[in-house]
C-alpha atoms as a PDB file:
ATOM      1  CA  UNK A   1       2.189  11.578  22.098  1.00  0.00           C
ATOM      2  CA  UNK A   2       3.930   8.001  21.067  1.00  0.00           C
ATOM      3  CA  UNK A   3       3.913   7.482  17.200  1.00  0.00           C
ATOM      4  CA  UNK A   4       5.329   4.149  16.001  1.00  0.00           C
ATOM      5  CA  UNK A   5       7.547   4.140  12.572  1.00  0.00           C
ATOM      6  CA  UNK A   6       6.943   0.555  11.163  1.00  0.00           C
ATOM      7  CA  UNK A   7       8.247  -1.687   8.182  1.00  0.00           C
ATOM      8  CA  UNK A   8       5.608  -3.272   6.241  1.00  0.00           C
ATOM      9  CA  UNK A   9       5.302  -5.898   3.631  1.00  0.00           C
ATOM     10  CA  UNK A  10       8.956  -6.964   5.300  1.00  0.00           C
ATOM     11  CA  UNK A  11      10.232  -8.971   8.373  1.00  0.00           C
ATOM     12  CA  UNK A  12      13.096  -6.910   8.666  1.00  0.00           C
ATOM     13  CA  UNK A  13      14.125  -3.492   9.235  1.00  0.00           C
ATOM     14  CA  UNK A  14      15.197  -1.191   6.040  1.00  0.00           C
ATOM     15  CA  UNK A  15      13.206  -3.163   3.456  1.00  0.00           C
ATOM     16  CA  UNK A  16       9.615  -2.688   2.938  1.00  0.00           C
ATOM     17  CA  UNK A  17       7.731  -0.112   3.157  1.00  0.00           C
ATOM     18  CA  UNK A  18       7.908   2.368   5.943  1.00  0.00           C
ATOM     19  CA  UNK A  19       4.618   4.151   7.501  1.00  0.00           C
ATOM     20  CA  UNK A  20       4.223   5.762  10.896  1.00  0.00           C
ATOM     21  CA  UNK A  21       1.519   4.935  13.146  1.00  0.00           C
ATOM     22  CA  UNK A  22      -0.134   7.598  15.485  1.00  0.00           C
ATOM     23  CA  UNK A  23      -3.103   6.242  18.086  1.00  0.00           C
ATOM     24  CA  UNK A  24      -5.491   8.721  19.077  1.00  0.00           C
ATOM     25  CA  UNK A  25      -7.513   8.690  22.222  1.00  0.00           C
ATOM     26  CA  UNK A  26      -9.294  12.260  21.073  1.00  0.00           C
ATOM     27  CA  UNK A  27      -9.766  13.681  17.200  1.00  0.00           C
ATOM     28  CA  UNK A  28      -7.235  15.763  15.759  1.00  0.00           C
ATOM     29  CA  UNK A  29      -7.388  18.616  13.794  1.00  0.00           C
ATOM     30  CA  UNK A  30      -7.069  17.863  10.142  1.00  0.00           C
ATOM     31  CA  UNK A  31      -4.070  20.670   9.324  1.00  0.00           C
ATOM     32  CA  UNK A  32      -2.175  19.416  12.381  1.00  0.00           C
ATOM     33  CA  UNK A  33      -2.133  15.454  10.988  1.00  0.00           C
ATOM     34  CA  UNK A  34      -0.756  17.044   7.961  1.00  0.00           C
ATOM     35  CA  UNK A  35       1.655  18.968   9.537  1.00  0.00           C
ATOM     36  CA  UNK A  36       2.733  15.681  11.212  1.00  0.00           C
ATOM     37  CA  UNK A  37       2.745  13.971   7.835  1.00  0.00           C
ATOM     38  CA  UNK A  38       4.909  15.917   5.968  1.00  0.00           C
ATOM     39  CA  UNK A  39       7.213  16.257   8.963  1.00  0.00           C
ATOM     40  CA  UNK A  40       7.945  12.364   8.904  1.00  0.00           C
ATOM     41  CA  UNK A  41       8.622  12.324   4.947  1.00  0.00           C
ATOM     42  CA  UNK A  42       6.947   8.844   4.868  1.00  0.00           C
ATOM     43  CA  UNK A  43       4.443   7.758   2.022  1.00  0.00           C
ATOM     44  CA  UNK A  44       2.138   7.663   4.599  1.00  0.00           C
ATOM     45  CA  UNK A  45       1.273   8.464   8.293  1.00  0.00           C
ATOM     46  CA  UNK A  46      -1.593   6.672   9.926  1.00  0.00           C
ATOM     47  CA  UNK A  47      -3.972   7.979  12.592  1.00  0.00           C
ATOM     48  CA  UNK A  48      -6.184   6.160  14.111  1.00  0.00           C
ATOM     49  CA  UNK A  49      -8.911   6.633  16.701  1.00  0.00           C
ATOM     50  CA  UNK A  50     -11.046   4.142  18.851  1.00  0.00           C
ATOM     51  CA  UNK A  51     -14.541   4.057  17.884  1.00  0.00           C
ATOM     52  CA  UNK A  52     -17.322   3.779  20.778  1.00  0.00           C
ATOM     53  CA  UNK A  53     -19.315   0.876  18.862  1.00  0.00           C
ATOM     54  CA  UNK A  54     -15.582  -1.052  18.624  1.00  0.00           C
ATOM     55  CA  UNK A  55     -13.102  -0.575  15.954  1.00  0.00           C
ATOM     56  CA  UNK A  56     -10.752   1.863  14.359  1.00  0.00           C
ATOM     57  CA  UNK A  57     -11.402   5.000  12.466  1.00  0.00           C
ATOM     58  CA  UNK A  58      -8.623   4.938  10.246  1.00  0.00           C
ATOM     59  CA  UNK A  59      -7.007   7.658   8.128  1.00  0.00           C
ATOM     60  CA  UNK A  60      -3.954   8.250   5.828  1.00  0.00           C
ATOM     61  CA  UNK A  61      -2.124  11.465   4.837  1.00  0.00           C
ATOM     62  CA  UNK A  62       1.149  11.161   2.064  1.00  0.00           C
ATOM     63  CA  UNK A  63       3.507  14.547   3.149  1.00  0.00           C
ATOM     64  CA  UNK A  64       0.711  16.703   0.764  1.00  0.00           C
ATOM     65  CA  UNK A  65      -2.550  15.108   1.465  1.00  0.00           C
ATOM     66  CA  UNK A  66      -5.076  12.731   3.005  1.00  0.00           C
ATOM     67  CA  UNK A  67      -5.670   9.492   0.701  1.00  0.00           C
ATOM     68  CA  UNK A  68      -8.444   7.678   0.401  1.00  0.00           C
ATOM     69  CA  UNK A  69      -6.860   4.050   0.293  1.00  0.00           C
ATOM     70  CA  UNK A  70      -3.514   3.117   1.755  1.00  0.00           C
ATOM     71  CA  UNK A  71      -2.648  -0.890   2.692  1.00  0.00           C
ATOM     72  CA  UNK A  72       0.876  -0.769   4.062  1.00  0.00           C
ATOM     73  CA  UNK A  73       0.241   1.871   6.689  1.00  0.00           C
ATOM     74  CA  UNK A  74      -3.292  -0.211   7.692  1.00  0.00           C
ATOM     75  CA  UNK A  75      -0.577  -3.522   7.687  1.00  0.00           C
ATOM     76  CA  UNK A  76       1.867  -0.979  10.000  1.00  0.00           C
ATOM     77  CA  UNK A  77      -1.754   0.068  12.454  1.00  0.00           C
ATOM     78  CA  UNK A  78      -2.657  -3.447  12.849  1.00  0.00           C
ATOM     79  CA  UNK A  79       1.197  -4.553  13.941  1.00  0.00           C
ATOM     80  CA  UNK A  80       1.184  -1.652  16.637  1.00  0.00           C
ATOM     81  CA  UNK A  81      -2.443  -2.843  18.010  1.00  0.00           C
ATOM     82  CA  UNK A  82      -1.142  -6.426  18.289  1.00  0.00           C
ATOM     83  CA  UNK A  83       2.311  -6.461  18.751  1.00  0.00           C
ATOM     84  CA  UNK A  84       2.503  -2.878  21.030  1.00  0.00           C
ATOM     85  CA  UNK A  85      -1.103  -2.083  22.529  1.00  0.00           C
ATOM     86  CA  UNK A  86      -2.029  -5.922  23.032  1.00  0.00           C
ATOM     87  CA  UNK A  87      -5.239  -6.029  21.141  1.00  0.00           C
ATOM     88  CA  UNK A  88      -6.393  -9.310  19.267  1.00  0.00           C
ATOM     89  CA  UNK A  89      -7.799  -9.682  16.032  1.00  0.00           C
ATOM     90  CA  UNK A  90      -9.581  -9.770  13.796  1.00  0.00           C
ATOM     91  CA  UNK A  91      -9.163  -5.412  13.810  1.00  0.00           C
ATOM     92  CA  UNK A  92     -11.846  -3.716  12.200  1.00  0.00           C
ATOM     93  CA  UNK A  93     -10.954  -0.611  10.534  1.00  0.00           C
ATOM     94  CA  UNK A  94     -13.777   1.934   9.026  1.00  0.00           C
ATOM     95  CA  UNK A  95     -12.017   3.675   6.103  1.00  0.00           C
ATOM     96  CA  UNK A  96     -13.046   6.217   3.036  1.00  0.00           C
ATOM     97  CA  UNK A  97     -12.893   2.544   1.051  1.00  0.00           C
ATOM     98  CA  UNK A  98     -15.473   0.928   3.774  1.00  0.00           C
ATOM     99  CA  UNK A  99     -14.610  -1.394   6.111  1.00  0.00           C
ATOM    100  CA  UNK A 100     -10.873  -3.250   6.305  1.00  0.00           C
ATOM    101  CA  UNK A 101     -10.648  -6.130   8.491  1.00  0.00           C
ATOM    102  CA  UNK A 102      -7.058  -7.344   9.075  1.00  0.00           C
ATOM    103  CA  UNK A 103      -5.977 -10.456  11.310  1.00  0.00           C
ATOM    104  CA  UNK A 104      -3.119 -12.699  12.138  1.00  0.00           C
ATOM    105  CA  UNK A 105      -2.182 -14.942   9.348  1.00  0.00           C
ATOM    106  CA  UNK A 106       0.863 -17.388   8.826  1.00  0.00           C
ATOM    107  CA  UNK A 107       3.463 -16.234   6.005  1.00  0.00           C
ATOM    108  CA  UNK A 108       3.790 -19.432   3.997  1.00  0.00           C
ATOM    109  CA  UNK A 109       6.557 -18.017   1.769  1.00  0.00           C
ATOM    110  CA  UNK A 110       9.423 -16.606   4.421  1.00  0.00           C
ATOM    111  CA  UNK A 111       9.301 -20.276   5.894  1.00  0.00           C
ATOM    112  CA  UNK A 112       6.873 -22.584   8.031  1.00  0.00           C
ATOM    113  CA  UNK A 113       5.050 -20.657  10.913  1.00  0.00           C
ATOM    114  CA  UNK A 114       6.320 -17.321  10.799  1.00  0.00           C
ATOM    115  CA  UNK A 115       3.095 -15.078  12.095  1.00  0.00           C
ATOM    116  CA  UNK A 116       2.084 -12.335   9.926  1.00  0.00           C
ATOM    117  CA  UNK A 117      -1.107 -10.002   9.216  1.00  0.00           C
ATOM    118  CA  UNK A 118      -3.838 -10.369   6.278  1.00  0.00           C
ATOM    119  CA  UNK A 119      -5.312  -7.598   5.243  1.00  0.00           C
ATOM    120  CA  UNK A 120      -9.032  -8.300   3.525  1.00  0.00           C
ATOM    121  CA  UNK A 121      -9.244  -5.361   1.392  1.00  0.00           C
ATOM    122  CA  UNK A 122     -12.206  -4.245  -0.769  1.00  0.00           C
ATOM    123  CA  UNK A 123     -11.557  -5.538  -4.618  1.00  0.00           C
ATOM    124  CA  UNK A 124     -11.676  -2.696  -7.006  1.00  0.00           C
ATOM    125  CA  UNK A 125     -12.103  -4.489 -10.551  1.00  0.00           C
ATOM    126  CA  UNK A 126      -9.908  -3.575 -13.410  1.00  0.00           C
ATOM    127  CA  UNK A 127     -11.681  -1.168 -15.755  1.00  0.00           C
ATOM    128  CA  UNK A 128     -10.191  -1.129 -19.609  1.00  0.00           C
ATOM    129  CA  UNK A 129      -8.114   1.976 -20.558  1.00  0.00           C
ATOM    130  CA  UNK A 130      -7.873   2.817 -24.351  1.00  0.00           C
ATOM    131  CA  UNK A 131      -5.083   4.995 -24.259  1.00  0.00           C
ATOM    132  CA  UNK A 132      -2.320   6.722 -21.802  1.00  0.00           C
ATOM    133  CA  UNK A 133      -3.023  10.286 -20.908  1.00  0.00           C
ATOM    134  CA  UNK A 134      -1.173  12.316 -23.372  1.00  0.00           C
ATOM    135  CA  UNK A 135       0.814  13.853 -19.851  1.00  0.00           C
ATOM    136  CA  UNK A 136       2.669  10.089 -19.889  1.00  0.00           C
ATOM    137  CA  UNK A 137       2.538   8.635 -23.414  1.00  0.00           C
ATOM    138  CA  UNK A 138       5.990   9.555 -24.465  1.00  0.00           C
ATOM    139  CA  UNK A 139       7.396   7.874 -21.045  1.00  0.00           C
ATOM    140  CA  UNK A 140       6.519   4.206 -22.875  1.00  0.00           C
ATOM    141  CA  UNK A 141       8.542   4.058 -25.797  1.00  0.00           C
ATOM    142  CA  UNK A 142       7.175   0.152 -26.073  1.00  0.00           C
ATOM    143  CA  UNK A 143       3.619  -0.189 -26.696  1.00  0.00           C
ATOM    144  CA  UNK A 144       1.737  -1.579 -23.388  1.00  0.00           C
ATOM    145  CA  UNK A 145       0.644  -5.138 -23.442  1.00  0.00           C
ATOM    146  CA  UNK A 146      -2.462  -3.788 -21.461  1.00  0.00           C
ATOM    147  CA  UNK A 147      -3.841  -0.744 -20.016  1.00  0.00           C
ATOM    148  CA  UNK A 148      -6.760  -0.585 -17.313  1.00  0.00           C
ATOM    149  CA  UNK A 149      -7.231   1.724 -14.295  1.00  0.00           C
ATOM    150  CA  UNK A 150      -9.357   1.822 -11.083  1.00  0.00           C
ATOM    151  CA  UNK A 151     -10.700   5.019  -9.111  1.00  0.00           C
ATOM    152  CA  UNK A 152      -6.928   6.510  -8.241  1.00  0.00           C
ATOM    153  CA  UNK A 153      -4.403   4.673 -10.688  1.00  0.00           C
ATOM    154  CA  UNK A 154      -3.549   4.043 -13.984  1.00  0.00           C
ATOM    155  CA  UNK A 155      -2.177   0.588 -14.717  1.00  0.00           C
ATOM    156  CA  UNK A 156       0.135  -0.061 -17.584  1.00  0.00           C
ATOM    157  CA  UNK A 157       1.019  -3.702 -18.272  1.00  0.00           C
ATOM    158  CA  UNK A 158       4.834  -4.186 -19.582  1.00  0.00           C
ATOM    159  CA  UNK A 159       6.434  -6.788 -21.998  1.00  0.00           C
ATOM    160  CA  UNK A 160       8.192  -8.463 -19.018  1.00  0.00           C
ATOM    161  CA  UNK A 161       9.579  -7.984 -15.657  1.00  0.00           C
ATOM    162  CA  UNK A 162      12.986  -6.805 -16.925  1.00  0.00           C
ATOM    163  CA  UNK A 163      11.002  -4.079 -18.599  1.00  0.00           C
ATOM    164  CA  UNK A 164       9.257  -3.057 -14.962  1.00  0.00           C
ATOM    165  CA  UNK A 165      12.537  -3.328 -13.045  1.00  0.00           C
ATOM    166  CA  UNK A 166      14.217  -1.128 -15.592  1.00  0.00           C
ATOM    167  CA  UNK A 167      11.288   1.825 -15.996  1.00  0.00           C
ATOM    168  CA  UNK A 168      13.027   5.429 -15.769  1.00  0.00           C
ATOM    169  CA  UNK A 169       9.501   6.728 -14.513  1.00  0.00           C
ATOM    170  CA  UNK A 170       9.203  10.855 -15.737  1.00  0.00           C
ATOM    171  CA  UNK A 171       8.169  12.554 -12.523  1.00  0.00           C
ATOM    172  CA  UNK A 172       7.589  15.683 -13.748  1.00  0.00           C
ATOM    173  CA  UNK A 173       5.072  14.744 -16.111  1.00  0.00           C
ATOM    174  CA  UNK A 174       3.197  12.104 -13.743  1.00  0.00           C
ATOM    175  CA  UNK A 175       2.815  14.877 -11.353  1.00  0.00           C
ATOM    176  CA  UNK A 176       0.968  16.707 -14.137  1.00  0.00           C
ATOM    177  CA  UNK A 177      -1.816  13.909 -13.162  1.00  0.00           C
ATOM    178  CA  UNK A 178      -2.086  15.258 -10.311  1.00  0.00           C
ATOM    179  CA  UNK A 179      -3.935  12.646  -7.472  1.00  0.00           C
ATOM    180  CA  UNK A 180      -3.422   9.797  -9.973  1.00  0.00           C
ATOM    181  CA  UNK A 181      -0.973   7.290  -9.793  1.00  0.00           C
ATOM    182  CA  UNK A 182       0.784   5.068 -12.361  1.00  0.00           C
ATOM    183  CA  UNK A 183       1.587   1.303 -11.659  1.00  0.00           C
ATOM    184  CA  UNK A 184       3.282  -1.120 -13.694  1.00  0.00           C
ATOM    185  CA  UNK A 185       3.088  -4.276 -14.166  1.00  0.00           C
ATOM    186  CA  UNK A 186       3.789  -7.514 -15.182  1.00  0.00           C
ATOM    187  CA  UNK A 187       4.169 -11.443 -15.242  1.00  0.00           C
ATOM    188  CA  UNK A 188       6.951 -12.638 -13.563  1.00  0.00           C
ATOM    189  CA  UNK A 189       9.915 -14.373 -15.087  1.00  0.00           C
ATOM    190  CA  UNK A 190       9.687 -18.211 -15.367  1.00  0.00           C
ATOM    191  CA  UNK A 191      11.879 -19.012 -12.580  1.00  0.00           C
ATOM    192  CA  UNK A 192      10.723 -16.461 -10.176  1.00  0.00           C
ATOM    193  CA  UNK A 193       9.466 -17.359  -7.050  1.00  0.00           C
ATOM    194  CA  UNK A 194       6.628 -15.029  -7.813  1.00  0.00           C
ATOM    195  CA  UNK A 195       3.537 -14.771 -10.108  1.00  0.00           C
ATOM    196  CA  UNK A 196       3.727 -10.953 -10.607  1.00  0.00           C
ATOM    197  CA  UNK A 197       5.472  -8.097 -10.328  1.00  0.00           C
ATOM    198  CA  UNK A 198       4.935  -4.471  -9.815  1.00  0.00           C
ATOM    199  CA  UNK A 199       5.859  -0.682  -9.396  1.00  0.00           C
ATOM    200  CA  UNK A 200       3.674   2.657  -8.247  1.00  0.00           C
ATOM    201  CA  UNK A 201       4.381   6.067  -8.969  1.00  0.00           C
ATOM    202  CA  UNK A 202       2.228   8.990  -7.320  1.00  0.00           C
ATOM    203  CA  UNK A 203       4.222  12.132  -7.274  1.00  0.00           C
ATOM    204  CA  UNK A 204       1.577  14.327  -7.527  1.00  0.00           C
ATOM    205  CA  UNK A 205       0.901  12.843  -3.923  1.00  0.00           C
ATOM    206  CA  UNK A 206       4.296  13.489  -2.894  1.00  0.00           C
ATOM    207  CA  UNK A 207       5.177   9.855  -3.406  1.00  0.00           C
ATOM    208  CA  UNK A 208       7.762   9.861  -6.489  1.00  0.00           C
ATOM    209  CA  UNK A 209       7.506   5.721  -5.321  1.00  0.00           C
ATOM    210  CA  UNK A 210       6.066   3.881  -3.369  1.00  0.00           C
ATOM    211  CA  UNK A 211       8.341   0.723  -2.136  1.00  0.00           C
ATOM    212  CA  UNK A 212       5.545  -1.921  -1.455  1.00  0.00           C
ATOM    213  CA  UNK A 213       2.006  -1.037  -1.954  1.00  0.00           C
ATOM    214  CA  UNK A 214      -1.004  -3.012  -0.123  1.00  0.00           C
ATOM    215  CA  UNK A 215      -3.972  -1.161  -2.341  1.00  0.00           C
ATOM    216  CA  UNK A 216      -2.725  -1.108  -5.603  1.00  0.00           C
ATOM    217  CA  UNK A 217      -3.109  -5.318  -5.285  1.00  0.00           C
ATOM    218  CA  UNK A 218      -6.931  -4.543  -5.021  1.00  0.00           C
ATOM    219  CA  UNK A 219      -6.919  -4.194  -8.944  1.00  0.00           C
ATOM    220  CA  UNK A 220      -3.624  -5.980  -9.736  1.00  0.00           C
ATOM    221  CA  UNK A 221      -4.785  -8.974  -8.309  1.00  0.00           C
ATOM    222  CA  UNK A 222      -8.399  -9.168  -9.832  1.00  0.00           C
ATOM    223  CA  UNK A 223      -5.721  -8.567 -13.423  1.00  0.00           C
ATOM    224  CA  UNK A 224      -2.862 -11.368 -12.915  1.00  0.00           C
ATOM    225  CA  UNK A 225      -6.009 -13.930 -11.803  1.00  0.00           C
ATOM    226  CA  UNK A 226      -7.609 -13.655 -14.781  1.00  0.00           C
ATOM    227  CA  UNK A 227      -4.725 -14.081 -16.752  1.00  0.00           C
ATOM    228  CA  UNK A 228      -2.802 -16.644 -15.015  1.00  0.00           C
ATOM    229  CA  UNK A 229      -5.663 -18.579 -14.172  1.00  0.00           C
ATOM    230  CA  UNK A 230      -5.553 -18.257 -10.534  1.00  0.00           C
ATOM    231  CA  UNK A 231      -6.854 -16.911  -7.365  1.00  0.00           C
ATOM    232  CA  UNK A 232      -3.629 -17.512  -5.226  1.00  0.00           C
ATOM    233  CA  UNK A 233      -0.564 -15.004  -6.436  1.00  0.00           C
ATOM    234  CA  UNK A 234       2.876 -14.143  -4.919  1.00  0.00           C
ATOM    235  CA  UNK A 235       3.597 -10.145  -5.788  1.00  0.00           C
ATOM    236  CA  UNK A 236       6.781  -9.184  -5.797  1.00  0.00           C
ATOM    237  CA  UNK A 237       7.133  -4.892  -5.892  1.00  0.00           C
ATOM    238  CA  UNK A 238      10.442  -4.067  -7.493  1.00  0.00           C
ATOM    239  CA  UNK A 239      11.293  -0.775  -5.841  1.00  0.00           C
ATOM    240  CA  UNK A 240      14.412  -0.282  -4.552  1.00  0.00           C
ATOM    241  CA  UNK A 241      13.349  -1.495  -1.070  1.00  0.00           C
ATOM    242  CA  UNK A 242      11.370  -4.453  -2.053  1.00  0.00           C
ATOM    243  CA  UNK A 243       8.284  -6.400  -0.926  1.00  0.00           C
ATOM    244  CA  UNK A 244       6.299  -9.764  -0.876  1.00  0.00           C
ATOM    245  CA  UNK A 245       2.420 -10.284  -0.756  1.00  0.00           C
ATOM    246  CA  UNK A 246       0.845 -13.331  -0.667  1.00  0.00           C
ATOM    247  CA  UNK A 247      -2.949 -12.331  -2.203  1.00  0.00           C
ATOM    248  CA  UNK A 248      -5.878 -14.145  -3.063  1.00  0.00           C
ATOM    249  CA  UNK A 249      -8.698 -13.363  -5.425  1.00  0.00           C
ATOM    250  CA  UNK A 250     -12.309 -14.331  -3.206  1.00  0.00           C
ATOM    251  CA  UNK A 251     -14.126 -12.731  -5.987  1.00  0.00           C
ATOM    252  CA  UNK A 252     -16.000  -9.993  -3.989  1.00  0.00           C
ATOM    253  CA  UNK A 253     -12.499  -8.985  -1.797  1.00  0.00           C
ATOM    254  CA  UNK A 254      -9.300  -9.580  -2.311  1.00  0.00           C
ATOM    255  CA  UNK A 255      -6.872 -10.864   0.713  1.00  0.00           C
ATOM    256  CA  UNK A 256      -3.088  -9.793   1.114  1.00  0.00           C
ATOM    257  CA  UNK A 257      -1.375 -11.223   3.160  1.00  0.00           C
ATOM    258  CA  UNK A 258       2.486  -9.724   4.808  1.00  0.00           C
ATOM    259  CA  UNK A 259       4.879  -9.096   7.365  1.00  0.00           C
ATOM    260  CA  UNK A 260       5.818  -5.958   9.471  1.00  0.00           C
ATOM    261  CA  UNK A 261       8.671  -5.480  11.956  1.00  0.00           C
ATOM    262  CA  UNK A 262       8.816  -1.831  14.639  1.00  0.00           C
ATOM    263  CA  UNK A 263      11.837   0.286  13.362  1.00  0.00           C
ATOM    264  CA  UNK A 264      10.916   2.719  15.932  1.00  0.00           C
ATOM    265  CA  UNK A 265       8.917   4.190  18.903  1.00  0.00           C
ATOM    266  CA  UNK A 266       8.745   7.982  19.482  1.00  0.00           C
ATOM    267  CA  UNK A 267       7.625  10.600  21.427  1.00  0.00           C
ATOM    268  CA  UNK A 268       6.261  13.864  19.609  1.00  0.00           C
ATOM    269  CA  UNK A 269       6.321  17.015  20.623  1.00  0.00           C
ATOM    270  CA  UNK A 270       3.178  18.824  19.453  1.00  0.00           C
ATOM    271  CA  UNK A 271       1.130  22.213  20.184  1.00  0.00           C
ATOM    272  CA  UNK A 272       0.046  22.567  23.610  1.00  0.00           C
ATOM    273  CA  UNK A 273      -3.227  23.952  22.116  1.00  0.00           C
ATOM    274  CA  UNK A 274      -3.855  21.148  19.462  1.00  0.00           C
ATOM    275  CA  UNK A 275      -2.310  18.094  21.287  1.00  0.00           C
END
């Protein structure tokens, strides 16, 4: 079986975020997916199976569990179908979040005409937090400017993006959280290129974090409009790796728009009785 490892969110190799792509022509069994999961190490593996009325039934498993919203590795599916299998857009994907439609898109900020994907994701509105779960409190030493969460992650909004880039984030007690994850946040620096910028934690997912998130935008972006008084934002996630999204804020969706370049094609060796 050929599984694809691809950079997305970047338009080169080593930046990004990685997620490895697996096409299906048959259903798999659910413990063998998650045996191929945590073999590849990746925040997320995507498998995805044809659907006889058209489309793409899509799931994502981190190297402990399925998830029920991932963007990058949908950003990684959609490159394979285009740039590997030959399919054209728009791709329709049918998801635990409902349906994700994602089509060709140009990339305004890495220069005129450069093709990339946009990803019209559904728009999870930010719900107010009063205070951080006692498990995490003592990992702020600043009071939050904000705090608001969706269905899977907290959100904590920081003084300024020195104070995101520098977080020492304590594992241990986020994984005490268990499924939920912990982004933060907050406005860019006046002469940045971009609006926002962000980080996501989810090691009780078995993704300490996460170099460039797609979902996680779903709420951020609904945030940073509001406040800055705009529906088109440039994210910039600080990990280590790094990414860009261009996003708008329709009002009922929100649109995120990136890049994604093949690091690798593979062939897997698997079961003869589950392959």
């Amino acid at each position: 079986m050929k599984m694809y490892q691809v950079d997305a969110f970047s338009s080169e190799v080593f930046k990004g975020n990685p997620a490895a792509v697996l096409l299906l022509d048959q259903p798999m069994e659910d413990a063998l997916m998650q045996n191929i999961a945590a073999e590849n190490n990746l925040a997320e593996t995507a498998f995805a199976l044809p659907l006889e009325a058209g489309g793409w039934h899509l799931r994502w498993f981190t190297p402990t569990q399925e998830v029920d919203f991932c963007g990058h590795a949908t950003l990684a599916t959609a490159h394979v179908l285009i740039a590997h299998q030959g399919c054209a857009g728009p791709l329709q994907f049918e998801t635990r979040v409902g349906r994700i439609t994602v089509t060709e898109a140009a990339i305004d900020r890495a220069g005129a005409g450069q093709v990339g994907y946009q990803l019209d994701l559904p728009r999870f509105a930010p719900e107010p937090l009063e205070a951080l779960p006692p498990e995490i409190a003592a990992t702020f030493a600043v009071e939050p400017q904000a705090l608001f969460r969706n269905f899977e992650n907290l959100f904590v909004v920081l003084l300024d993006e020195a104070a995101v880039r520098g977080f020492e984030p304590d594992l241990p007690a986020m994984t005490k959280l268990g499924r939920l994850g912990v982004v933060v946040t907050a406005r860019a620096d006046a002469d940045s290129e971009a609006d926002f910028v962000s980080r996501y934690f989810a090691p009780g997912a078995g993704i300490p974090e996460d170099p460039v998130t797609g979902s996680t935008h779903s709420t951020l972006v609904p945030y940073w409009a509001e406040v800055l008084g705009k529906p088109d934002l440039l994210a910039y996630q600080a990990s280590k790796r790094g990414g860009w999204l261009q996003c708008t804020d329709t009002g009922e969706r929100v649109l995120v728009r990136g890049q994604a370049v093949t690091y690798m094609a593979a062939d897997l060796t698997l079961p003869e009785a589950t392959d």
